[in-house]
Protein backbone atom coordinates (compact mmCIF):
# COMPACT_ATOMS: atom_id res chain seq x y z
CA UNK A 1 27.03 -50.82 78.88
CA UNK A 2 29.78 -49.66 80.93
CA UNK A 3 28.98 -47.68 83.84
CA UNK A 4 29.92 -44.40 84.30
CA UNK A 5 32.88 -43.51 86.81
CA UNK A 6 31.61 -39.88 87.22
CA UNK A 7 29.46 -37.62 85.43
CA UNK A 8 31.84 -34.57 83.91
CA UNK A 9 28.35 -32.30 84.81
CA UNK A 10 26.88 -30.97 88.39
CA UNK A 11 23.55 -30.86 89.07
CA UNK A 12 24.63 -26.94 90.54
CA UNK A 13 25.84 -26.40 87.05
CA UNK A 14 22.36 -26.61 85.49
CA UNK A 15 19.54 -24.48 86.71
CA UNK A 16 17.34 -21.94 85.21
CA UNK A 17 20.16 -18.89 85.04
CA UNK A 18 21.78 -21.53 82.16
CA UNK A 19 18.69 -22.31 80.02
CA UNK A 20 18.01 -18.75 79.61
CA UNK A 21 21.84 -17.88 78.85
CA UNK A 22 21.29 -20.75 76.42
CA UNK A 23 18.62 -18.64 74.52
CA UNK A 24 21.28 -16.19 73.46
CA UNK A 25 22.12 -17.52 70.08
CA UNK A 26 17.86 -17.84 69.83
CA UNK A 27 17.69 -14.28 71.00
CA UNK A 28 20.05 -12.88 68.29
CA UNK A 29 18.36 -14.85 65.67
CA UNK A 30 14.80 -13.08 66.72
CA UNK A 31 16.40 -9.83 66.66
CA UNK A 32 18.51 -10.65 63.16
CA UNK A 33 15.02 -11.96 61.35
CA UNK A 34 12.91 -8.96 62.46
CA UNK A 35 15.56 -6.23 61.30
CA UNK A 36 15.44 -8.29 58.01
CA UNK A 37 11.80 -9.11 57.83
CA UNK A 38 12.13 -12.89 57.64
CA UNK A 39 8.81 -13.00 59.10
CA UNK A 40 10.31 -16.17 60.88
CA UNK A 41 10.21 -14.92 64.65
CA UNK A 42 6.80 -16.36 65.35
CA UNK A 43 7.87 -20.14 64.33
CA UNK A 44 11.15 -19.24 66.71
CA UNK A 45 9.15 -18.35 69.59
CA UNK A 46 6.44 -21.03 69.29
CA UNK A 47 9.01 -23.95 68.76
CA UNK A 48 11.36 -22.44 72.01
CA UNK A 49 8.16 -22.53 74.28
CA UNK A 50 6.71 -25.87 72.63
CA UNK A 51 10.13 -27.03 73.24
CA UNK A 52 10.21 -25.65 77.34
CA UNK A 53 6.36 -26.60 78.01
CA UNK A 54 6.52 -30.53 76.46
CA UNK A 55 10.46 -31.11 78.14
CA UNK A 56 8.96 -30.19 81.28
CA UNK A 57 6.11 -32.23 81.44
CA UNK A 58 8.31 -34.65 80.25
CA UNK A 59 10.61 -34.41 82.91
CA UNK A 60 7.73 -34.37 85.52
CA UNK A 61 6.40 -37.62 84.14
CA UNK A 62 9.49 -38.95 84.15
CA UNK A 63 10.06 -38.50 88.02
CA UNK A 64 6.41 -39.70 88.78
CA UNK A 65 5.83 -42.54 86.48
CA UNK A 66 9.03 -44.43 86.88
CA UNK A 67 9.10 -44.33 90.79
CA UNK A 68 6.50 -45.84 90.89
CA UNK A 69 5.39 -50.02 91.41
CA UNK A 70 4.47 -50.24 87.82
CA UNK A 71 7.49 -48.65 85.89
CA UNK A 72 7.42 -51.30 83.20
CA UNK A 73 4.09 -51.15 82.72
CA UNK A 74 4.00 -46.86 82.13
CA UNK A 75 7.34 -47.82 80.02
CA UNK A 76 5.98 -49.93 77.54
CA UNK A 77 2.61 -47.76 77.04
CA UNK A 78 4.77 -44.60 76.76
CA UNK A 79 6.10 -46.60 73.89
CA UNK A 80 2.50 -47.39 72.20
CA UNK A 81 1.88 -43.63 72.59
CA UNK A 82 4.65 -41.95 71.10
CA UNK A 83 4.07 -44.95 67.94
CA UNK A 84 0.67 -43.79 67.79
CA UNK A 85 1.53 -40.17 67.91
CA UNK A 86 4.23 -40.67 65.41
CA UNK A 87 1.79 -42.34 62.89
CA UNK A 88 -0.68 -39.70 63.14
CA UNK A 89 2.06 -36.72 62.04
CA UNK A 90 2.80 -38.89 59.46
CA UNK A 91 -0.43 -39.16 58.50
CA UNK A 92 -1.75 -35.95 58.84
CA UNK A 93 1.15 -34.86 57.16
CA UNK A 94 -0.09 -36.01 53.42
CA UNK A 95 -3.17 -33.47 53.90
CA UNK A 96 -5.45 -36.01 52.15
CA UNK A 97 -7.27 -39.33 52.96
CA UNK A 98 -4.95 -41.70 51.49
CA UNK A 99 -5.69 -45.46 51.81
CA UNK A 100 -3.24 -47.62 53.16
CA UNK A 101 -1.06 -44.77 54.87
CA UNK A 102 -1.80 -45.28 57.90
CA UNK A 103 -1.20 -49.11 58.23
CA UNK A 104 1.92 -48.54 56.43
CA UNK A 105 3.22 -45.80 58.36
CA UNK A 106 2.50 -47.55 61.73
CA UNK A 107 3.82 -51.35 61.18
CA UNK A 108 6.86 -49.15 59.89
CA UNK A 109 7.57 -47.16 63.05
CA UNK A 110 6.06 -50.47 65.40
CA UNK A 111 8.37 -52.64 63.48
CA UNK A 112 11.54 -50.71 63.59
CA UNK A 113 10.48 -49.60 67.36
CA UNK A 114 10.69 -53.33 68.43
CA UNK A 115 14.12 -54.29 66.39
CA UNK A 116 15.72 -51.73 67.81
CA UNK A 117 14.37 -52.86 71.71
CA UNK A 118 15.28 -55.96 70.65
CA UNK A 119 19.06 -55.32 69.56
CA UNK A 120 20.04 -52.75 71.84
CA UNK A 121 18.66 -54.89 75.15
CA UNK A 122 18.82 -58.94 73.30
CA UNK A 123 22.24 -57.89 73.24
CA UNK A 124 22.83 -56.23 76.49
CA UNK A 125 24.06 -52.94 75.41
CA UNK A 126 22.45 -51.17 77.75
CA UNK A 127 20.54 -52.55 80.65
CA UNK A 128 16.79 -52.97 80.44
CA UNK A 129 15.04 -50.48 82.38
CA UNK A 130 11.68 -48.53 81.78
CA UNK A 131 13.56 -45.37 81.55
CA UNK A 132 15.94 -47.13 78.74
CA UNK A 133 13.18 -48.88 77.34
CA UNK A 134 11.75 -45.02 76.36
CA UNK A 135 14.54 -43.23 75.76
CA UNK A 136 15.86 -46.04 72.99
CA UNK A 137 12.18 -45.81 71.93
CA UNK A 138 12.21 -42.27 71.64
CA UNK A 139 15.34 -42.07 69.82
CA UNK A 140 14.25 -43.98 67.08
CA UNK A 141 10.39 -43.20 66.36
CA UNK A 142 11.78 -39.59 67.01
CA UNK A 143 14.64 -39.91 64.28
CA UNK A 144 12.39 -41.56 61.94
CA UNK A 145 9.28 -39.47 61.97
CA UNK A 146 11.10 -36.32 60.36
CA UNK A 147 12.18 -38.63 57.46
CA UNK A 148 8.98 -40.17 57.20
CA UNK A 149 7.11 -37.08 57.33
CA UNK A 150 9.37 -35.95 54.31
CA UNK A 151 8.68 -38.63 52.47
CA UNK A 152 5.17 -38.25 52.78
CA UNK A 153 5.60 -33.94 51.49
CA UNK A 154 7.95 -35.26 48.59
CA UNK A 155 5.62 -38.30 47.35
CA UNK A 156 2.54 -36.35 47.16
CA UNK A 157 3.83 -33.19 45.59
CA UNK A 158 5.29 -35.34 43.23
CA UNK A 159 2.91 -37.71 42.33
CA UNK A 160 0.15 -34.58 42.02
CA UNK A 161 3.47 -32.65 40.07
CA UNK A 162 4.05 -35.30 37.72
CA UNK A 163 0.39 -36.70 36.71
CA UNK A 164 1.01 -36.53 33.23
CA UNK A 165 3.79 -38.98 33.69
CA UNK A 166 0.99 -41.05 35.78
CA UNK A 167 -1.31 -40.68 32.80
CA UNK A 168 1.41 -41.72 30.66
CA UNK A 169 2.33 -44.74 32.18
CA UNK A 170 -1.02 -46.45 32.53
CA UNK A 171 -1.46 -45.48 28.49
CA UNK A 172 1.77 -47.68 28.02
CA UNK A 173 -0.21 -50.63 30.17
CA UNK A 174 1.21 -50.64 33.42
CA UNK A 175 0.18 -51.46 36.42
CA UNK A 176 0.10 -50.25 40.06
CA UNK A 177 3.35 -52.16 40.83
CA UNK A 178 5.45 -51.04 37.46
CA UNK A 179 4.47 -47.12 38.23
CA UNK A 180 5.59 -47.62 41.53
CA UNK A 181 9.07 -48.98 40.62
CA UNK A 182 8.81 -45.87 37.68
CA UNK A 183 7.68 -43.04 40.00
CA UNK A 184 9.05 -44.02 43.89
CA UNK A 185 12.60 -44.26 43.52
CA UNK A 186 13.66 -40.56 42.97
CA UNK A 187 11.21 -39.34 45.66
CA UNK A 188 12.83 -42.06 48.42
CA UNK A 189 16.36 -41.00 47.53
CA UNK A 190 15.54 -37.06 47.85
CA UNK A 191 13.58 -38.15 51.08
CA UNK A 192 16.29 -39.74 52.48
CA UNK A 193 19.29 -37.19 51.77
CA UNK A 194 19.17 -35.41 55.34
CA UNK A 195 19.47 -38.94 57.25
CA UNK A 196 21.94 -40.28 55.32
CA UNK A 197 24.02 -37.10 55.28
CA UNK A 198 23.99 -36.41 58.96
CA UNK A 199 25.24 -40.15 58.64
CA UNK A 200 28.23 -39.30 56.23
CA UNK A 201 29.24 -36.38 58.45
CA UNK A 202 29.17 -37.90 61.76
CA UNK A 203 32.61 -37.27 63.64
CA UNK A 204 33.76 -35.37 60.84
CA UNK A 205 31.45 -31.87 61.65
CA UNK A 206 29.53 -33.40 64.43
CA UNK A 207 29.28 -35.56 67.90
CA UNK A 208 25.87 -37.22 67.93
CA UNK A 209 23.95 -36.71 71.21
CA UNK A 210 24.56 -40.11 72.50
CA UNK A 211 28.24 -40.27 72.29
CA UNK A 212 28.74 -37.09 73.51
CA UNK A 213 26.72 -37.91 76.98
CA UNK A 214 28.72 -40.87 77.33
CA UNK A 215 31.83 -38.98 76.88
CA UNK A 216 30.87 -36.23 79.53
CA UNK A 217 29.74 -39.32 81.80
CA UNK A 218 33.20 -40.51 81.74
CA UNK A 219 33.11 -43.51 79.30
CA UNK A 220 35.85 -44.79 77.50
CA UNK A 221 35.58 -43.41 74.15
CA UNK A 222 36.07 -46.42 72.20
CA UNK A 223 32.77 -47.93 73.86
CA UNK A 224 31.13 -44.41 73.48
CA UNK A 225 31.76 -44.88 69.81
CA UNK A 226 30.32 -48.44 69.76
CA UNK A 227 27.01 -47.26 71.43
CA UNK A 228 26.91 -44.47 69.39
CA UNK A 229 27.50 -46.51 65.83
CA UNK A 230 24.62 -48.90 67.36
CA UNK A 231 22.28 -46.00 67.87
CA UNK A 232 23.22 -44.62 64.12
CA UNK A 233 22.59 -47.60 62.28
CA UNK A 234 19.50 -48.17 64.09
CA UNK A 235 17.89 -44.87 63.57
CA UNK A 236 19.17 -44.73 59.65
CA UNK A 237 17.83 -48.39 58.82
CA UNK A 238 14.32 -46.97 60.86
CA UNK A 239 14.39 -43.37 58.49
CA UNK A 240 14.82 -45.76 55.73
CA UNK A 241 12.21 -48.49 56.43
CA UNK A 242 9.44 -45.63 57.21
CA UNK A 243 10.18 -43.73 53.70
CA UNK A 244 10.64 -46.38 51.68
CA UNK A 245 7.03 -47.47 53.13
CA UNK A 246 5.50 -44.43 52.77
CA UNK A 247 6.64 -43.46 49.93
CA UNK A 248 5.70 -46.74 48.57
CA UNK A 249 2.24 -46.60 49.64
CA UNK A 250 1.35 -43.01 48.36
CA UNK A 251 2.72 -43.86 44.77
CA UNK A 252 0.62 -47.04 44.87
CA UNK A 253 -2.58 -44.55 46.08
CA UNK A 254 -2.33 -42.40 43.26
CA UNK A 255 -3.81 -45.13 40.83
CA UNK A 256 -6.87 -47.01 41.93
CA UNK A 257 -7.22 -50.43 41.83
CA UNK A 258 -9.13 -49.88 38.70
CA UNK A 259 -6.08 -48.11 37.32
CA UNK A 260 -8.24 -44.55 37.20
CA UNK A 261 -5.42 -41.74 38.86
CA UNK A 262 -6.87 -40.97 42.13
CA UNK A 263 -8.92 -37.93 42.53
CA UNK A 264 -6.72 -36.53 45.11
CA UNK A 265 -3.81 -36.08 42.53
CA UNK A 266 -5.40 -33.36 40.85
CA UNK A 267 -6.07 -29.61 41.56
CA UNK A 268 -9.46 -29.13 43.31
CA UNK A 269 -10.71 -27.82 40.17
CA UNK A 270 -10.45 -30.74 38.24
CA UNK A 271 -11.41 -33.31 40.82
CA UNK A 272 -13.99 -35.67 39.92
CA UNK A 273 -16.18 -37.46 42.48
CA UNK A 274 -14.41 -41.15 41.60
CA UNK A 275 -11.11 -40.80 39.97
CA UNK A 276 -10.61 -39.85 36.80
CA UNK A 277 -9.48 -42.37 33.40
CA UNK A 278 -6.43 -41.20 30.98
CA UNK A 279 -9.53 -42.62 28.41
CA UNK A 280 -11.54 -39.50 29.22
């Protein structure tokens, strides 16, 4: 990765004066939502001060782990947690014990985690160091978990909104592997329209994060536009391996092995302790 000839920001430039003149446009939104009664300005507030407390511990982490003797070390665990973390939203996300999930979810995020440490640095893109090690980490599990977690919201919903086309197809005879190539496919492509649309758009109606900090940091912009396409493709192929897992294993835990629709697919009211049969 090139290095940069000089940053295009001062450290005097930034300071506390600028974050909170950056809450302007979050300030006008508050004060838009309550004169309309959106009802919203709680989830505003909560995310901006979720968003200060965790960037600042963050930051102080940063400074402390990575001076120290044993960067690589605090690197590579950082790493483990924010995959575990990741897999546990993911999770928790489907509101219901559903076998398999969880072992999908995670070899998903571990295995695109690693193939994308393994590109960026096998190739010398950027130069290994703990605090790239994390922040290529970060960029992908962090990209991937919103698409994952979508996945998870679509292929429930629609596996629980669409049981009589579960009941329908094991009638017809088929088996785990047929409903999932029936049911899965619509869900995945819905699940994946925001990540592959931010992809379509990209230089058109926005400058990723990446490329822009290499711009401001003085990098040629071809090269800025080769890191940049590197980091895109990476963190599309990760939204896409974690949804087409997840959504993969949900559809498959909707029928038991016994091919009964799992009890979790219906309402509460009509939930039976084992599953229930389209023969009842």
């Amino acid at each position: 990765m090139p290095v940069a000839v000089q940053s295009s920001l001062t450290s005097s430039a930034v300071g506390w004066p600028v974050v909170l003149a950056s809450l302007s446009l979050v300030i006008l939104a508050l004060g838009l939502a309550a004169a309309l009664g959106l009802r919203i300005e709680r989830s505003l507030i909560v995310a901006s001060v979720r968003a200060a407390v965790q960037l600042l511990a963050v930051g102080f982490l940063f400074a402390l782990i990575f001076r120290s003797p044993g960067a690589n070390y605090w690197a590579w665990l950082w790493v483990v947690g924010m995959t575990v973390v990741a897999t546990l939203v993911v999770v928790r996300r489907a509101k219901y014990r559903i076998n398999g999930l969880a072992l999908v979810a995670a070899s998903a995020v571990v295995g695109s985690a690693l193939i994308s440490i393994a590109v960026t640095f096998g190739f010398g893109v950027i130069e290994y160091g703990p605090v790239s090690l994390v922040v290529i980490a970060g960029i992908t599990i962090g990209n991937a978990v919103p698409s994952a977690v979508l996945g998870v919201n679509r292929s429930v919903d629609s596996c629980r909104d669409r049981v009589g086309d579960l009941e329908a197809l094991l009638s017809l005879g088929m088996d785990r592997q047929q409903i999932v190539r029936f049911m899965a496919p619509r869900t995945a492509r819905t699940s994946l329209i925001p990540q592959i649309e931010r992809t379509k758009v990209v230089g058109l109606i926005a400058l990723p994060g990446a490329m822009t900090g290499l711009l401001l940091a003085g990098v040629d912009p071809v090269e800025a536009v080769v890191i940049q396409l590197l980091v895109m493709y990476l963190v599309l192929g990760t939204a896409a391996v974690c949804v087409v897992g997840v959504v993969t294993a949900i559809t498959r835990a909707a029928v038991t092995a016994d091919l009964l629709i799992a009890d979790w697919v219906y309402p509460a009211a009509e939930r039976q302790p084992v599953g229930r049969s389209i023969k009842e």
